[in-house]
PDB file of N, CA and C in Angstrom:
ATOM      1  N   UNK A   1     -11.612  -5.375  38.253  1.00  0.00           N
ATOM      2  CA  UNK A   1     -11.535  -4.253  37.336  1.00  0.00           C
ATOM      3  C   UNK A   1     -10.691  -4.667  36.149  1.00  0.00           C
ATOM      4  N   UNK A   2     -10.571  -4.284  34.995  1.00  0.00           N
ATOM      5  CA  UNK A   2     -10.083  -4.536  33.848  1.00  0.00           C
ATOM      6  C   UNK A   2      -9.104  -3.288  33.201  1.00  0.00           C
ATOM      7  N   UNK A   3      -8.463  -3.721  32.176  1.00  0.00           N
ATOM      8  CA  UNK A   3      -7.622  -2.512  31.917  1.00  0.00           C
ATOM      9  C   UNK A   3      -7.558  -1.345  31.424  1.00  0.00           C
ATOM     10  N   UNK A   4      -7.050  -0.406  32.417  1.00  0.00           N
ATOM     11  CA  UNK A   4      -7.789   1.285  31.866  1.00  0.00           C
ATOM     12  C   UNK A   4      -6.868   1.111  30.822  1.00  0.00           C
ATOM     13  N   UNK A   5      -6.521   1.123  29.368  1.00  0.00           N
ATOM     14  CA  UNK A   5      -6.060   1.090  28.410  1.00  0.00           C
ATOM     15  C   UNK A   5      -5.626   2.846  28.064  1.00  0.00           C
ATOM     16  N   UNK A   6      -6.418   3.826  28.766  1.00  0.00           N
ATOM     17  CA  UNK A   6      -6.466   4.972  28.639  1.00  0.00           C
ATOM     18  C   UNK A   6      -5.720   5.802  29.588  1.00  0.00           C
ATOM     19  N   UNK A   7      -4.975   5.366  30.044  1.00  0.00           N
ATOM     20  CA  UNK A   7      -4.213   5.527  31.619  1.00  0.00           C
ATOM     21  C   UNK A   7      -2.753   5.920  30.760  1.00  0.00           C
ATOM     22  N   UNK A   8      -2.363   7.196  30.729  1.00  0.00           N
ATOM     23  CA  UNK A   8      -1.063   7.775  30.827  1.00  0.00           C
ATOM     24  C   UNK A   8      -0.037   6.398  31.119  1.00  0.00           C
ATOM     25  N   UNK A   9      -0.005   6.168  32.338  1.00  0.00           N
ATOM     26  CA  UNK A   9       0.806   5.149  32.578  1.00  0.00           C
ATOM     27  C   UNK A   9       0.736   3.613  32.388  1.00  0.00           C
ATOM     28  N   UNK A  10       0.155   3.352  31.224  1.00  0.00           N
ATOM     29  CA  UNK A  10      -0.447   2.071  30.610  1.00  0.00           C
ATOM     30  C   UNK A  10       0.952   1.802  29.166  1.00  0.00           C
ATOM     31  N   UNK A  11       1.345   0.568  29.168  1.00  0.00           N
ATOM     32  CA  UNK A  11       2.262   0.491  28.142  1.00  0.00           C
ATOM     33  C   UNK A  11       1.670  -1.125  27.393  1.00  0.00           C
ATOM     34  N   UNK A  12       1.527  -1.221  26.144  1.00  0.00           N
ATOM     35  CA  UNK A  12       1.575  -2.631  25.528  1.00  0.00           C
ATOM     36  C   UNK A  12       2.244  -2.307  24.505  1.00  0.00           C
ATOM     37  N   UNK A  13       3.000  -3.652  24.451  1.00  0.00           N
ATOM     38  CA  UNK A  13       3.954  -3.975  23.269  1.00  0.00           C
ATOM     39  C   UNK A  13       3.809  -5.318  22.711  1.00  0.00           C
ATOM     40  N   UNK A  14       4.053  -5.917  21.771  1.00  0.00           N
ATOM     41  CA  UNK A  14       4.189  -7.301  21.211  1.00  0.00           C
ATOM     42  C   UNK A  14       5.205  -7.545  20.498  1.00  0.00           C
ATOM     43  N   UNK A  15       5.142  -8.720  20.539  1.00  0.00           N
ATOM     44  CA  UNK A  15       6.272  -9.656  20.656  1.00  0.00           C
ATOM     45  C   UNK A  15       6.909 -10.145  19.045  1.00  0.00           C
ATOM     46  N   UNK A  16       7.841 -10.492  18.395  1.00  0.00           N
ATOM     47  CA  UNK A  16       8.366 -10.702  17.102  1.00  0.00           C
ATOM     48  C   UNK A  16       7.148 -12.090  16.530  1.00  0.00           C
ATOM     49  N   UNK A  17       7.024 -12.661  18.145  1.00  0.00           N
ATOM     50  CA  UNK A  17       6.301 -14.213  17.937  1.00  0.00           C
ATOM     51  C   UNK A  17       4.591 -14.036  18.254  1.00  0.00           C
ATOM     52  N   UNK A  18       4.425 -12.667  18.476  1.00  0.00           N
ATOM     53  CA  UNK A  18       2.906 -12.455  18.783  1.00  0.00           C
ATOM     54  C   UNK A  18       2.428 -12.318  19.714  1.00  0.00           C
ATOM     55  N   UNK A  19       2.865 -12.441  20.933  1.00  0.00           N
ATOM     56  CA  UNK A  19       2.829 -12.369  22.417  1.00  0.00           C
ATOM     57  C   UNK A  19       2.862 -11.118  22.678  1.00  0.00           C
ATOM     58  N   UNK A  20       1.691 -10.674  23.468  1.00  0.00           N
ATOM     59  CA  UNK A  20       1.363  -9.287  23.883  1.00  0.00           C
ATOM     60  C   UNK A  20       1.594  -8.934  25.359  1.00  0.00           C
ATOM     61  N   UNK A  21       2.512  -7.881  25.569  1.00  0.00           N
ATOM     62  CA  UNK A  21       2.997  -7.502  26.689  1.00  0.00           C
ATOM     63  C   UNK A  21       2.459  -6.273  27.511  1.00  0.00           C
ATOM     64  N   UNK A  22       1.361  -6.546  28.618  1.00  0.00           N
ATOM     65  CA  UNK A  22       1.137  -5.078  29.479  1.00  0.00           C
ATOM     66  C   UNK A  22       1.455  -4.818  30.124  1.00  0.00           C
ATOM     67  N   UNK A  23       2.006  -3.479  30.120  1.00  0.00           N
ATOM     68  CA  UNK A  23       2.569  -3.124  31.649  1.00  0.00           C
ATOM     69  C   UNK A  23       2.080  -1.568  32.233  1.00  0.00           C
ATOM     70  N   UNK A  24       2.186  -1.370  33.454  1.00  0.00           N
ATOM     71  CA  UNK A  24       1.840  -0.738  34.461  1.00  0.00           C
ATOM     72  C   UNK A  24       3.409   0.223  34.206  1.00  0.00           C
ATOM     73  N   UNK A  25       3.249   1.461  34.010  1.00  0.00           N
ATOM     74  CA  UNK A  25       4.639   2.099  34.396  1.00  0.00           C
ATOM     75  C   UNK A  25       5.085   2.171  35.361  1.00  0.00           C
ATOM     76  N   UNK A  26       4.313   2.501  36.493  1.00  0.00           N
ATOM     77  CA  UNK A  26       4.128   2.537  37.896  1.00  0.00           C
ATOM     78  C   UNK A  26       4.209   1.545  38.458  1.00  0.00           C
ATOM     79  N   UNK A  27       4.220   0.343  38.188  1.00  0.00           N
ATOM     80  CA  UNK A  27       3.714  -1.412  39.083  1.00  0.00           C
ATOM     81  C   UNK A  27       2.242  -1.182  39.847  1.00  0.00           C
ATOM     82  N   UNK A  28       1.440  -0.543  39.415  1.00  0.00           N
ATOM     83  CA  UNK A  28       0.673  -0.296  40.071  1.00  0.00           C
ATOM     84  C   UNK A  28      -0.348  -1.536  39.998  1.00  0.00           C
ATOM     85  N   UNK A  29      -0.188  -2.118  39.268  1.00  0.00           N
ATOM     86  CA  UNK A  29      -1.254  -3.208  38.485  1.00  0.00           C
ATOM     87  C   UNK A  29      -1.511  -4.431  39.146  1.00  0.00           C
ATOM     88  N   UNK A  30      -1.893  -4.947  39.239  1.00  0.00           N
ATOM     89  CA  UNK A  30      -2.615  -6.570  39.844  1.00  0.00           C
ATOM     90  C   UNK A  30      -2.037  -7.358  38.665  1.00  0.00           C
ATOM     91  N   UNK A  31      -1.128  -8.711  39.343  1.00  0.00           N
ATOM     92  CA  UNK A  31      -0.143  -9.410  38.259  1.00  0.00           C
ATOM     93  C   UNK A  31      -1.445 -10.401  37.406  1.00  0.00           C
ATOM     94  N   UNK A  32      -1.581 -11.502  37.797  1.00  0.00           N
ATOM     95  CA  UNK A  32      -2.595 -12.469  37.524  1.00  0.00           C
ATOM     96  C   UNK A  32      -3.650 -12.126  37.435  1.00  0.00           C
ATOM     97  N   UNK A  33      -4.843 -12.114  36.872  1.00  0.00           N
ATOM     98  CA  UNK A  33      -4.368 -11.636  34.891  1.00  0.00           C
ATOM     99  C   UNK A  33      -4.023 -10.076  35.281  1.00  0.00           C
ATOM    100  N   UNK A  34      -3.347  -9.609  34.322  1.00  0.00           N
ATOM    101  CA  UNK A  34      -3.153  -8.087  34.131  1.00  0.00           C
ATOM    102  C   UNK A  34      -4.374  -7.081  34.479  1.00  0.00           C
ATOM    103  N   UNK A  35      -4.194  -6.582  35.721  1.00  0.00           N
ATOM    104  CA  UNK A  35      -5.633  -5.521  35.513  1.00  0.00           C
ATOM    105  C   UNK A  35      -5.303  -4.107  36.630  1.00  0.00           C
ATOM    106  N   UNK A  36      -5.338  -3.390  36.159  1.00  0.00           N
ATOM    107  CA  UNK A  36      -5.519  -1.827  37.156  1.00  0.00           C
ATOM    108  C   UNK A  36      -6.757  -2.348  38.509  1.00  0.00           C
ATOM    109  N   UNK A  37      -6.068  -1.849  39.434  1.00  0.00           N
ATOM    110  CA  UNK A  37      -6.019  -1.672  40.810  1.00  0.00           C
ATOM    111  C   UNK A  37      -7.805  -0.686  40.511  1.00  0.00           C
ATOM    112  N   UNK A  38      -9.081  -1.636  41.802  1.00  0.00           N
ATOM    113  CA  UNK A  38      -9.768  -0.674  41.549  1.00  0.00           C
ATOM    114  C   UNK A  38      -9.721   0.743  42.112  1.00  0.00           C
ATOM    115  N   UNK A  39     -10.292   1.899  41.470  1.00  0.00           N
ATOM    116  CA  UNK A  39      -9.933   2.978  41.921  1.00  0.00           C
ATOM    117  C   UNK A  39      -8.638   3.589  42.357  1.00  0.00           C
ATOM    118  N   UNK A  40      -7.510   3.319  41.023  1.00  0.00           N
ATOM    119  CA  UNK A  40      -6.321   3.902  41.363  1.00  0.00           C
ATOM    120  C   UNK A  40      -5.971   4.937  41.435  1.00  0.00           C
ATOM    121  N   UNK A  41      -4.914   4.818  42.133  1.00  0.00           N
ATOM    122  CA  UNK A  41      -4.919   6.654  42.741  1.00  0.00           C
ATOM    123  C   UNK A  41      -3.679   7.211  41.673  1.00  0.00           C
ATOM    124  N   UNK A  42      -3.168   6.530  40.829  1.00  0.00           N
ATOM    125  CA  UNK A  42      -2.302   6.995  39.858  1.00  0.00           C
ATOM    126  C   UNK A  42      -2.629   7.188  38.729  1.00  0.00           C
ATOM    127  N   UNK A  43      -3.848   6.600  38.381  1.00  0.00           N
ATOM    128  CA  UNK A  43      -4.707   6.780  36.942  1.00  0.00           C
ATOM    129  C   UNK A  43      -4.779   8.022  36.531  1.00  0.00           C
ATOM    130  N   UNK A  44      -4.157   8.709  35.120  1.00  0.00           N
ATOM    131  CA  UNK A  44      -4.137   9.982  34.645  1.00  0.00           C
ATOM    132  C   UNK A  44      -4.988   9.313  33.151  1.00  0.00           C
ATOM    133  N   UNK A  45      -5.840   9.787  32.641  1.00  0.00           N
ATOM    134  CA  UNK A  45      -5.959  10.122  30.980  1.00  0.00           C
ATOM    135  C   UNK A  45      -4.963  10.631  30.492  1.00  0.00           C
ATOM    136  N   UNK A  46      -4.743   9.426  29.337  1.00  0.00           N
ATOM    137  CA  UNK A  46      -3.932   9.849  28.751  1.00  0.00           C
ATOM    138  C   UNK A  46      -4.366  11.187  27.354  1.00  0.00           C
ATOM    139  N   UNK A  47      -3.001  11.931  27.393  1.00  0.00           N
ATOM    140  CA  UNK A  47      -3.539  13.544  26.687  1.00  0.00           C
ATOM    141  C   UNK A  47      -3.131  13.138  25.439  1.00  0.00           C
ATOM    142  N   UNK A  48      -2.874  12.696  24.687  1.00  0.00           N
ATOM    143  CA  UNK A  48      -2.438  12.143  22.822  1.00  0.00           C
ATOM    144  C   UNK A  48      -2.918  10.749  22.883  1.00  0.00           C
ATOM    145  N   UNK A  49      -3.561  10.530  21.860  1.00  0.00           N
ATOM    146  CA  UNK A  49      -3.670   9.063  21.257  1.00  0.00           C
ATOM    147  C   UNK A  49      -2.333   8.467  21.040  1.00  0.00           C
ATOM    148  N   UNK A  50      -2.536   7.245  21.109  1.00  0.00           N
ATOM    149  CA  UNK A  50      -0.932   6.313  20.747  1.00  0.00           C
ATOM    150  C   UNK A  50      -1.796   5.775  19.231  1.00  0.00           C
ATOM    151  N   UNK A  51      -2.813   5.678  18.616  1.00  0.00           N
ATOM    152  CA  UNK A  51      -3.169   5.012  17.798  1.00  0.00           C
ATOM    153  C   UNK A  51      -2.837   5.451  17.371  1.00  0.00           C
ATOM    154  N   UNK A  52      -1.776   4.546  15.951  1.00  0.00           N
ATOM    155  CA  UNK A  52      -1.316   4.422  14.784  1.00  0.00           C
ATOM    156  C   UNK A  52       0.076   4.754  14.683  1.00  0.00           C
ATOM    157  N   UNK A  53       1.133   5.235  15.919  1.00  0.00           N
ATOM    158  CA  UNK A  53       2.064   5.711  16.039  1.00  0.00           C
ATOM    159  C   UNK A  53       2.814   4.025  15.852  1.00  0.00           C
ATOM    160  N   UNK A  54       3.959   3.839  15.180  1.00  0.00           N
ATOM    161  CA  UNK A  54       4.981   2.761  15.380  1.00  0.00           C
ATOM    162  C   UNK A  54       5.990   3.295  15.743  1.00  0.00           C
ATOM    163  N   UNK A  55       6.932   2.437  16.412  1.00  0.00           N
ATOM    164  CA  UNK A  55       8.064   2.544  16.487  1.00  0.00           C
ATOM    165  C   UNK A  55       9.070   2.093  15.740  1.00  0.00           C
ATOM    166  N   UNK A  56      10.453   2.537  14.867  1.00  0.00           N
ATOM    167  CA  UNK A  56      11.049   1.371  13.817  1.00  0.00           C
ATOM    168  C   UNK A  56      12.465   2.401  13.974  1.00  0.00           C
ATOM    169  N   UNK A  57      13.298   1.800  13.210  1.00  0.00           N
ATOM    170  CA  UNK A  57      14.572   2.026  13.156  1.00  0.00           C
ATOM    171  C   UNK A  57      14.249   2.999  11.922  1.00  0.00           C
ATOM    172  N   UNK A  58      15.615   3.301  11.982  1.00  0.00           N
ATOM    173  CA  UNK A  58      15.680   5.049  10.909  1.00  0.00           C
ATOM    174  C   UNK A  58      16.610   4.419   9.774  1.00  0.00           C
ATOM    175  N   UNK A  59      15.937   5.157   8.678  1.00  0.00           N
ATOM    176  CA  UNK A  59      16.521   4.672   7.395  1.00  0.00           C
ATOM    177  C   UNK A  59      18.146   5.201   7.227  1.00  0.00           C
ATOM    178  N   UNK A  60      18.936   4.286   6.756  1.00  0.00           N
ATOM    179  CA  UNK A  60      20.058   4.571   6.496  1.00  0.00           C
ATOM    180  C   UNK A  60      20.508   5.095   5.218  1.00  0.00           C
ATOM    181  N   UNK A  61      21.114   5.819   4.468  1.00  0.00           N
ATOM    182  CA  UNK A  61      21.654   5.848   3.372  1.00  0.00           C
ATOM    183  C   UNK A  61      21.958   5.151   2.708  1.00  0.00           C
ATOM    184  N   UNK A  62      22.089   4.633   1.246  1.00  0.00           N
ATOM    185  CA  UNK A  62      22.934   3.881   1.027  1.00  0.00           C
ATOM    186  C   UNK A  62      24.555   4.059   0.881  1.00  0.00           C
ATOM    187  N   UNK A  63      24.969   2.781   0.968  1.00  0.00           N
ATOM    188  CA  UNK A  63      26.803   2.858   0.866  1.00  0.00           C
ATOM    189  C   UNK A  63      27.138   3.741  -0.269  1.00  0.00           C
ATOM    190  N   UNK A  64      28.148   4.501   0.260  1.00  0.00           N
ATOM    191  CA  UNK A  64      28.624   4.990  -1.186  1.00  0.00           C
ATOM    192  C   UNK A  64      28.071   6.576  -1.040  1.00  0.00           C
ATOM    193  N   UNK A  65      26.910   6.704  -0.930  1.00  0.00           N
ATOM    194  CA  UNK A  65      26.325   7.754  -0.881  1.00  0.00           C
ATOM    195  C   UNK A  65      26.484   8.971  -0.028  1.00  0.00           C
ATOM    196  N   UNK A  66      26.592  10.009  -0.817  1.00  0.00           N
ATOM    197  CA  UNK A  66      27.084  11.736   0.597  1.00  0.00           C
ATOM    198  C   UNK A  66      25.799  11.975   1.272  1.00  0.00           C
ATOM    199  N   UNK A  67      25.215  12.483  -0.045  1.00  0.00           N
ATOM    200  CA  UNK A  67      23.686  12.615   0.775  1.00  0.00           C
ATOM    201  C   UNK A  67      22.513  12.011   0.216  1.00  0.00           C
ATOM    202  N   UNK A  68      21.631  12.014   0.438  1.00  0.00           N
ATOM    203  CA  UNK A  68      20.191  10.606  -0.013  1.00  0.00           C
ATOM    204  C   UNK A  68      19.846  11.393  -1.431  1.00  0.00           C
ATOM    205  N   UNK A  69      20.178  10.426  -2.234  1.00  0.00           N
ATOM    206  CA  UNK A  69      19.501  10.477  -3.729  1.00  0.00           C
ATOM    207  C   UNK A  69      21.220  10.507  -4.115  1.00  0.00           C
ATOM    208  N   UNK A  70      22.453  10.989  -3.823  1.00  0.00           N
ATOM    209  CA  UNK A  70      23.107  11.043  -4.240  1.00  0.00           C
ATOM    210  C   UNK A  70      24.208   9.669  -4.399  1.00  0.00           C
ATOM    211  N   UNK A  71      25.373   9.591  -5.223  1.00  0.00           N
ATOM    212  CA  UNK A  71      25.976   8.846  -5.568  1.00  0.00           C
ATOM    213  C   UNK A  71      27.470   9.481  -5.184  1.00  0.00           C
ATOM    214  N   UNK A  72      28.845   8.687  -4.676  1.00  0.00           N
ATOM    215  CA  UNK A  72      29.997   9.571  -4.800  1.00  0.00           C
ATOM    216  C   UNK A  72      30.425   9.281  -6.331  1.00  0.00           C
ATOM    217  N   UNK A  73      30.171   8.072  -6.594  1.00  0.00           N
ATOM    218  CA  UNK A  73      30.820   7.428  -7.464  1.00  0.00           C
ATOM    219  C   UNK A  73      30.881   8.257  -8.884  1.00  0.00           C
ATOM    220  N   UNK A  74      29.605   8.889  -8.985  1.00  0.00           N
ATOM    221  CA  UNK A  74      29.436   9.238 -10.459  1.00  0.00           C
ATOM    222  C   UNK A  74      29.960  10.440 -10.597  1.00  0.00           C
TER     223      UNK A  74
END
């Protein structure tokens, strides 16, 4: 069986160097190669798309500044 990609409990991430990481939230998964268990009994559809969502760090202010657009200095 191959990977329910659509499985609630399905996670991929990649790597700074390009290396793509799947994982099973559950361990439910078959290690060598990566693949869902046939007919798993933990398999949910997942209810929201993940397409196009990133993850990133939150913008900071700049130095100096009270609130965004502002300056103390001036």
């Amino acid at each position: 069986m191959g990977v329910k990609d659509d499985c609630r409990h399905y996670a991929m991430r990649s790597t700074p160097s390009g290396d793509k990481i799947q994982r099973c939230r559950l361990d439910a998964n078959e290690d060598n190669p990566f693949a869902c268990p046939e007919g798993c009994l933990f398999y949910e559809r997942r209810g929201i798309s993940a397409a196009g969502w990133q993850v990133g760090a939150t913008e900071q202010p700049p130095r100096g500044s009270t609130e965004p657009g502002g300056d103390v200095d001036s």
